[in-house]
N, C-alpha and C. Protein backbone atom coordinates (compact mmCIF):
# COMPACT_ATOMS: atom_id res chain seq x y z
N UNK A 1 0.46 -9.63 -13.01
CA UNK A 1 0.63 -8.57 -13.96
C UNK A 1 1.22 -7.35 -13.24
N UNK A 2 2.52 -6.84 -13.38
CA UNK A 2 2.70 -5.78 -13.35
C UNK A 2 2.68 -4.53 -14.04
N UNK A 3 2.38 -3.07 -13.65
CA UNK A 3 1.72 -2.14 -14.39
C UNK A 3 2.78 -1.61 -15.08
N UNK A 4 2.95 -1.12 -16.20
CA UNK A 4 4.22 -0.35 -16.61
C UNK A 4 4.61 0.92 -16.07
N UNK A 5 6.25 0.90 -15.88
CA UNK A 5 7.25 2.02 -15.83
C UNK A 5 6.23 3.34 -16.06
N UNK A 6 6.15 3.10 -17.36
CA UNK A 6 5.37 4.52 -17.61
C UNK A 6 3.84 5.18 -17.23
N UNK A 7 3.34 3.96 -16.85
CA UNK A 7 2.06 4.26 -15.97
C UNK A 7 2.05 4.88 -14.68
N UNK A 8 3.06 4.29 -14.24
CA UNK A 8 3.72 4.70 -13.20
C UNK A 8 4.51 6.06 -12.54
N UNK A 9 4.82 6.49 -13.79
CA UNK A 9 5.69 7.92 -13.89
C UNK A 9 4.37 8.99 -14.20
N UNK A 10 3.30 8.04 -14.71
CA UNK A 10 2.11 9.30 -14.93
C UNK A 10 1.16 8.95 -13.96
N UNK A 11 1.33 8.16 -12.85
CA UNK A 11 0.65 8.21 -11.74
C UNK A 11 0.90 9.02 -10.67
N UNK A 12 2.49 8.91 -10.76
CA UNK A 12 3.01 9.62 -9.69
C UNK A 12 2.77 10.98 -9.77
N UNK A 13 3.13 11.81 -11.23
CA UNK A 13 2.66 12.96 -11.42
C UNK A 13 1.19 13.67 -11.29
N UNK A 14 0.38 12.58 -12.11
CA UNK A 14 -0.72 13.09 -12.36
C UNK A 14 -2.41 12.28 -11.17
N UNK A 15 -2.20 11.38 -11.42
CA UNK A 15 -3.09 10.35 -10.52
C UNK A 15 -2.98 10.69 -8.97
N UNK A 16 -1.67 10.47 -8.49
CA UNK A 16 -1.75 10.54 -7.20
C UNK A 16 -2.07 11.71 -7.07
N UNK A 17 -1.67 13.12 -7.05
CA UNK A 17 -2.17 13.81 -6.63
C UNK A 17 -3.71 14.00 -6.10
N UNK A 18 -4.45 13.30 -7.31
CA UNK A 18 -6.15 14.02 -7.52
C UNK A 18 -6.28 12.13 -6.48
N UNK A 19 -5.79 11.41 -6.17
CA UNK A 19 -6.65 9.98 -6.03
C UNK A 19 -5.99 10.35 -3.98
N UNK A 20 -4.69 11.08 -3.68
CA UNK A 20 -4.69 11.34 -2.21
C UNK A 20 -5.89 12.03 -1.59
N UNK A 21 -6.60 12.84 -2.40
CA UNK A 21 -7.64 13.87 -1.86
C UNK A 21 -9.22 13.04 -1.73
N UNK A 22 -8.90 11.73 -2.89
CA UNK A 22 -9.89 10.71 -2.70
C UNK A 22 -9.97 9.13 -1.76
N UNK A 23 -8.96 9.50 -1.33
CA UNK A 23 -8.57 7.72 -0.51
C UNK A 23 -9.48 8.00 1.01
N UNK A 24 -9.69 9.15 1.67
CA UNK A 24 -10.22 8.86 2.88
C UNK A 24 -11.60 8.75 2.40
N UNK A 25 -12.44 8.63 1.21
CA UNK A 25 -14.11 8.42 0.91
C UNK A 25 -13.75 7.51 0.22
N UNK A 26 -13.30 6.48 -0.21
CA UNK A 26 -13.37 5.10 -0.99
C UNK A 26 -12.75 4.27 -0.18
N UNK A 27 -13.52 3.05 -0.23
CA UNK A 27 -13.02 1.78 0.14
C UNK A 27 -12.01 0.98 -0.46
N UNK A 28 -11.00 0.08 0.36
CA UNK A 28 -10.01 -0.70 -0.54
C UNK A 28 -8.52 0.58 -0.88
N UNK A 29 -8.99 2.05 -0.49
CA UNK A 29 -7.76 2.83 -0.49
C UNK A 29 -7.55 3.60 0.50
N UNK A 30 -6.27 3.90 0.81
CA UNK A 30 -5.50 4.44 1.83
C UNK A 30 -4.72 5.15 1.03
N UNK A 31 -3.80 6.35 2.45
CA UNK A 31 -2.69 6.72 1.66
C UNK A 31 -1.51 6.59 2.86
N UNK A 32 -0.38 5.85 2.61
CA UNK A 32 0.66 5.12 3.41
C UNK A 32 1.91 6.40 3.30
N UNK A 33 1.94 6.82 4.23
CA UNK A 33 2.84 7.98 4.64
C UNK A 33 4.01 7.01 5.00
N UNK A 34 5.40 7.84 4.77
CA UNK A 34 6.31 7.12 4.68
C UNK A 34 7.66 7.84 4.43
N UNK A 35 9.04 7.48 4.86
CA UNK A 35 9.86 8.76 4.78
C UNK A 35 10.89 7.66 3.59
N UNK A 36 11.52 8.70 3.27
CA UNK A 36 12.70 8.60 1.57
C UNK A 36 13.58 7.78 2.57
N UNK A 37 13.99 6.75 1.81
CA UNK A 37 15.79 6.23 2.57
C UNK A 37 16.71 7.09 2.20
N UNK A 38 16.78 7.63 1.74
CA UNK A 38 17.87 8.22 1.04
C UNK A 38 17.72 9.73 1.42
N UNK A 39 16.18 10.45 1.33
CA UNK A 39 16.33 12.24 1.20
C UNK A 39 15.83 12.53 2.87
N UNK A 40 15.26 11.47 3.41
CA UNK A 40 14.84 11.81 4.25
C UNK A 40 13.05 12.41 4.38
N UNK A 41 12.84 12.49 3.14
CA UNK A 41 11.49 13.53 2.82
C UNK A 41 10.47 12.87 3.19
N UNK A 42 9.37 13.21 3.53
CA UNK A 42 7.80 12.56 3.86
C UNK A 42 7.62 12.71 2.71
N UNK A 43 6.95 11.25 2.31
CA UNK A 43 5.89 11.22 1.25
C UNK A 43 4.62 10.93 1.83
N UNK A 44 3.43 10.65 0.57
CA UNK A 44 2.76 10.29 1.17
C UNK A 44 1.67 10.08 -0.18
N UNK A 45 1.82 8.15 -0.03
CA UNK A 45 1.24 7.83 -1.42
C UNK A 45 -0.13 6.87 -1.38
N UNK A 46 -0.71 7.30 -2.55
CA UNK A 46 -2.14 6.68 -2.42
C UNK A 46 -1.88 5.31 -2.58
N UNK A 47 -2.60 3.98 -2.11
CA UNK A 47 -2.40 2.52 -2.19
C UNK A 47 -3.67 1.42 -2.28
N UNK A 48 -3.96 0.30 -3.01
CA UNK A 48 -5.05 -0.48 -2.60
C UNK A 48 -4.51 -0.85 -1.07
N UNK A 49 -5.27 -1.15 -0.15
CA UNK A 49 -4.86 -1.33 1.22
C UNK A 49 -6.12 -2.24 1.45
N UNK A 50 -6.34 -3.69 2.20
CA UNK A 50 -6.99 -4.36 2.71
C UNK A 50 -6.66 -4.61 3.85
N UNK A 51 -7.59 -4.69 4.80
CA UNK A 51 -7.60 -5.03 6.50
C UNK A 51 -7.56 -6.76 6.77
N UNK A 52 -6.47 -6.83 7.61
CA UNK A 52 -6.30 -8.00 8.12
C UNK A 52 -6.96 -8.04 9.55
N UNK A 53 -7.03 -9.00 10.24
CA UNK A 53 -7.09 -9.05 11.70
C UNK A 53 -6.18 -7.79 12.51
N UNK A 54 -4.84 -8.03 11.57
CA UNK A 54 -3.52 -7.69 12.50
C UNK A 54 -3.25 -6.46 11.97
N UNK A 55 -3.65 -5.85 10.94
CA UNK A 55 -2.81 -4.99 9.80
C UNK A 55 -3.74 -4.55 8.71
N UNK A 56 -2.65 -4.99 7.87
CA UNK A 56 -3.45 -4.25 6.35
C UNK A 56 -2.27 -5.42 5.21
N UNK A 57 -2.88 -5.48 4.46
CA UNK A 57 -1.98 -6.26 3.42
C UNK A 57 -2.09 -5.12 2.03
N UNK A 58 -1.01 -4.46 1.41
CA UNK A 58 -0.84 -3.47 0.15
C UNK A 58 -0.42 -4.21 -0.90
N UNK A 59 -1.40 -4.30 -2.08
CA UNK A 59 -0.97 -4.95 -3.34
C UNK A 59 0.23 -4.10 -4.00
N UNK A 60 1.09 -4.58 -4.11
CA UNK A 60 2.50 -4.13 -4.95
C UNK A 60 2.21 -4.16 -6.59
N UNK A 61 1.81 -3.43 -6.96
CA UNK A 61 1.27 -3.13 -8.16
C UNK A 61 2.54 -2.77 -9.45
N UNK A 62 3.82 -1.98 -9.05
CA UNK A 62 4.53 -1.82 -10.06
C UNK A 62 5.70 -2.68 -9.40
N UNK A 63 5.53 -3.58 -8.75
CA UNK A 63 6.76 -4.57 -8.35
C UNK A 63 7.37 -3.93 -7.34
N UNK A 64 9.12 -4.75 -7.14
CA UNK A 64 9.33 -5.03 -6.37
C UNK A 64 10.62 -3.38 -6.03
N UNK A 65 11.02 -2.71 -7.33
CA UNK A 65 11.54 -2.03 -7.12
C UNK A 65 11.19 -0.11 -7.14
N UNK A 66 9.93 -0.18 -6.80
CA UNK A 66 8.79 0.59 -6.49
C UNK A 66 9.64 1.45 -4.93
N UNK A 67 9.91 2.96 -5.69
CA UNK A 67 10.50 3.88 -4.42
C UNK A 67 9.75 3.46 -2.82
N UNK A 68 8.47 3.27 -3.21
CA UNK A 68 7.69 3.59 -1.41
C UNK A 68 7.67 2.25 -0.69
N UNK A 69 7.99 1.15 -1.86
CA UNK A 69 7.78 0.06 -1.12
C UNK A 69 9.55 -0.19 -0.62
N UNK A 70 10.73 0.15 -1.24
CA UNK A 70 11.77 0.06 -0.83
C UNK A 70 12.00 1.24 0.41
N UNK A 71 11.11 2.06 0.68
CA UNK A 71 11.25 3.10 1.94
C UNK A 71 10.59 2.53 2.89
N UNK A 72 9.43 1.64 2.92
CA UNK A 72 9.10 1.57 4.03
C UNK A 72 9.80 0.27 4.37
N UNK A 73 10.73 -0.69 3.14
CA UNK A 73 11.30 -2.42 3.89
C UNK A 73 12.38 -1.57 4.90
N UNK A 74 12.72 -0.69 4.14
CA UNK A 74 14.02 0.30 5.13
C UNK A 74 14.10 -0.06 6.54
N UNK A 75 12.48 0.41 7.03
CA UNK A 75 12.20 0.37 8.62
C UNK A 75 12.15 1.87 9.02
N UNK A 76 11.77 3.17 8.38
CA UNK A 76 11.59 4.26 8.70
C UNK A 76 9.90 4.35 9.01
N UNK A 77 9.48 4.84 9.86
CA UNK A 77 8.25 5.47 10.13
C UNK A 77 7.30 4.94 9.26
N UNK A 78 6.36 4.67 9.59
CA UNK A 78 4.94 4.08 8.34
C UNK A 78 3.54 4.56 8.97
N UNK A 79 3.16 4.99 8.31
CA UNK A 79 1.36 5.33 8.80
C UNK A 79 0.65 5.47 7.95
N UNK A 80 -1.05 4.71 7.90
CA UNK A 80 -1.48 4.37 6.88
C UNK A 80 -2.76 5.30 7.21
N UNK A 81 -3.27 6.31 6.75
CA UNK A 81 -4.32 7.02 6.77
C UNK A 81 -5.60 6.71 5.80
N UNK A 82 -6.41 6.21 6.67
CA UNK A 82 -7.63 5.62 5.93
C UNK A 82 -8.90 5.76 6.64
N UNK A 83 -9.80 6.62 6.05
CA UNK A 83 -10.92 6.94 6.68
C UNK A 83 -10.75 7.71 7.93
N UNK A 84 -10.10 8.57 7.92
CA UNK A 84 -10.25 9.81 8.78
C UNK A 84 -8.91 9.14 9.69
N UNK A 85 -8.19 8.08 9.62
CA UNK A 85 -7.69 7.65 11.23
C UNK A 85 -5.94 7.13 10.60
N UNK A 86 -5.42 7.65 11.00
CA UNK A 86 -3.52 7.67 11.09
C UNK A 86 -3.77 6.25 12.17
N UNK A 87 -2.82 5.11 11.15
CA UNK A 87 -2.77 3.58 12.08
C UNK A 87 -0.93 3.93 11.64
N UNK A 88 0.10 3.84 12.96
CA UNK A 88 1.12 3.54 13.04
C UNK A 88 1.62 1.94 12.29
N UNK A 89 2.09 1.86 11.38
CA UNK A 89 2.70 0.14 11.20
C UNK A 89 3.82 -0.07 11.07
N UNK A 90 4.29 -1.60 11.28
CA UNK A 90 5.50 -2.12 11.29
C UNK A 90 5.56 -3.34 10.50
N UNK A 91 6.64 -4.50 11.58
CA UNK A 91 6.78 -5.30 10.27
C UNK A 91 6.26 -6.13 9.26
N UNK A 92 6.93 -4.35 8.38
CA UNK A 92 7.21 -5.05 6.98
C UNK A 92 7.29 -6.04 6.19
N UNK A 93 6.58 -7.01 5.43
CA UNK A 93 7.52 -8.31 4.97
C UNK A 93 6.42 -8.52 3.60
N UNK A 94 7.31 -9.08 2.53
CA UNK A 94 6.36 -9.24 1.15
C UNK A 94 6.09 -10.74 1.06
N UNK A 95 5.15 -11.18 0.95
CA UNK A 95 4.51 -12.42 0.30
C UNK A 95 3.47 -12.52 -0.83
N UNK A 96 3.63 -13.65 -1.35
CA UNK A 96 2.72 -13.51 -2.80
C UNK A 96 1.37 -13.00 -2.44
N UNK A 97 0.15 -12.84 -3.82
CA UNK A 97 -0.65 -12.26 -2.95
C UNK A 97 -1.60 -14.06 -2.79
N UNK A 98 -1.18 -14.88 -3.46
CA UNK A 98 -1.70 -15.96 -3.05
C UNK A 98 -1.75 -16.73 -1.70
N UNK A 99 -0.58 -15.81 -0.66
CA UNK A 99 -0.33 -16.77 0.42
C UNK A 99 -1.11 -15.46 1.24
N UNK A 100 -1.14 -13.64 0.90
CA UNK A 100 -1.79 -13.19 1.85
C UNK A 100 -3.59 -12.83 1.39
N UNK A 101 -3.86 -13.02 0.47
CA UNK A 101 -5.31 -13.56 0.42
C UNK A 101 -6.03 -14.30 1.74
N UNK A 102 -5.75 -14.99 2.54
CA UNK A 102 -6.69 -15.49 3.59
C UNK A 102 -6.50 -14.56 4.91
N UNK A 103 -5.27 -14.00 4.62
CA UNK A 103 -5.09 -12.78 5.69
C UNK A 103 -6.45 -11.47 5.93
N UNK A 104 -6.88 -11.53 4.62
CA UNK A 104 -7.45 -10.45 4.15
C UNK A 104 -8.72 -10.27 4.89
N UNK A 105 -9.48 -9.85 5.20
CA UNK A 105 -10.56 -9.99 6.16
C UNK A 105 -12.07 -10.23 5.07
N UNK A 106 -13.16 -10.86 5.26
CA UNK A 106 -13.95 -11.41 4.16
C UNK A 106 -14.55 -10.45 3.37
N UNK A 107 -14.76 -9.20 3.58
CA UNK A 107 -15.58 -8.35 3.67
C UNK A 107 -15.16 -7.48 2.23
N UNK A 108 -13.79 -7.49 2.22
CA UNK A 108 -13.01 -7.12 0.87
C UNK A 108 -12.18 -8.18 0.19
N UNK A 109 -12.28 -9.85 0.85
CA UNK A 109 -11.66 -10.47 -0.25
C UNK A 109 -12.08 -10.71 -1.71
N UNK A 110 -12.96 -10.28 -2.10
CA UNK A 110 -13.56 -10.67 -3.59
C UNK A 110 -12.59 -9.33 -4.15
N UNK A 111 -12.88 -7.76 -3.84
CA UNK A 111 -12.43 -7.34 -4.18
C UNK A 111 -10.59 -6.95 -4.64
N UNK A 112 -10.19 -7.50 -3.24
CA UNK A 112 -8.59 -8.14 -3.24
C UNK A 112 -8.03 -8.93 -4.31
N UNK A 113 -9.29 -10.70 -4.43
CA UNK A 113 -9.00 -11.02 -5.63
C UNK A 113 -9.21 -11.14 -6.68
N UNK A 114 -10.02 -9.50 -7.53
CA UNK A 114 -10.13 -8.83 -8.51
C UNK A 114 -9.35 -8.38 -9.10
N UNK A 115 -8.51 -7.64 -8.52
CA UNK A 115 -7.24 -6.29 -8.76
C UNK A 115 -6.55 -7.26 -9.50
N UNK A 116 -5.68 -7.28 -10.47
CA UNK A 116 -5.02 -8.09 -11.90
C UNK A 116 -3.20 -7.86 -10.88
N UNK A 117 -3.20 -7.19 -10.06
CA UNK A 117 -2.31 -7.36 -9.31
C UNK A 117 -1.79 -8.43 -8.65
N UNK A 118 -0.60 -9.61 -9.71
CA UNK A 118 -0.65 -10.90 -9.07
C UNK A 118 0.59 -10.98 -8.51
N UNK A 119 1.79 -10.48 -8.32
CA UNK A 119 2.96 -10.50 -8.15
C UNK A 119 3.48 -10.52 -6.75
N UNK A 120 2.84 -9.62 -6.00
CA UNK A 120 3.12 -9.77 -4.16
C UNK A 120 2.61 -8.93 -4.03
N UNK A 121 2.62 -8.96 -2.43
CA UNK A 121 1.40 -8.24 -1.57
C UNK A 121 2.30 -8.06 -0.50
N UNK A 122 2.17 -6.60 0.33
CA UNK A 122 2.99 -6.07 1.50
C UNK A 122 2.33 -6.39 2.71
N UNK A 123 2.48 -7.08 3.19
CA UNK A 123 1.93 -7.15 4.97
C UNK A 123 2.29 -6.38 6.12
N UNK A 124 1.34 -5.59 6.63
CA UNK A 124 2.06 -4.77 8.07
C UNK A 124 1.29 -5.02 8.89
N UNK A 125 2.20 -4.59 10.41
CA UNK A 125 0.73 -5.06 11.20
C UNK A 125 0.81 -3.78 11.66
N UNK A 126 0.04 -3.84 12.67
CA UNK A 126 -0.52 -2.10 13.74
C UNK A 126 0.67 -2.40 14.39
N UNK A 127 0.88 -0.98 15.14
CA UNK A 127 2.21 -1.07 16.50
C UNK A 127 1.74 -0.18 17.24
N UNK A 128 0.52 0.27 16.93
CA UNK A 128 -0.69 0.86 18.22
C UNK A 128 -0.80 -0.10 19.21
C-alpha cells in the first residue's frame, strides 16, 4: 500500500514538522538528514527506521518517486539521527520489504511487519 500524493503534501507541511521534534523519544523513528540533488539544501526528514546488524532498513512509504529517497540514491551525504546519536550511512540500495524483513533485527520485526507499508524498503549500512 502506498500512501497518497496528498497525504504526503500534508505531511511534509504539517506532520513533519511536529513528528522531527518527536523521533529522538520514540522507537521505530529517526530523522535521515540528507542534501537536495538538485538545490543543494539540507533537509532533514522524519522516517520509520529499523536496525539491522549492518544499518538500518527505511520503509518507503509514498514510493519510489519520493524527493528524499531520490536524494539520498544520488550518493550525497546521509545521516540518520536517532536517539540522541548522528550514524553516517551509505550504500544505498531498495529491496522489497519482503526480502529486507530478516535483515531487521528481532526486537522490532513484529513491528516492521505491521506498518501496511508493502512496496520496498531502503537499506543502508553505517560508514562509521
Amino acid at each position: 500500500m502506498r500512501v497518497p500524493r496528498a497525504v504526503a503534501q500534508f505531511n511534509r507541511r504539517v506532520t513533519n514538522p511536529v513528528a522531527r521534534s518527536l523521533t529522538p523519544w520514540l522507537p521505530c523513528l529517526g530523522t535521515l538528514e540528507h542534501t537536495g540533488r538538485k538545490s543543494g539544501r539540507h533537509y532533514r526528514t522524519p522516517l520509520l527506521v529499523f536496525k539491522t546488524r549492518e544499518g538500518f532498513v527505511i520503509l518507503i512509504g509514498y514510493g519510489p518517486e519520493t524527493d528524499w529517497l531520490k536524494n539520498v540514491l544520488a550518493g550525497g551525504p546521509t545521516v540518520l539521527h536517532k536517539r540522541g546519536n548522528a550514524l553516517a550511512l551509505g550504500s544505498p540500495h531498495i529491496v522489497s520489504k519482503a526480502e529486507a524483513a530478516p535483515l531487521v533485527t528481532p526486537a522490532p520485526r513484529l513491528f516492521y511487519r505491521l506498518f501496511p507499508y508493502n512496496e520496498a524498503a531502503l537499506v543502508l549500512t553505517k560508514t562509521d
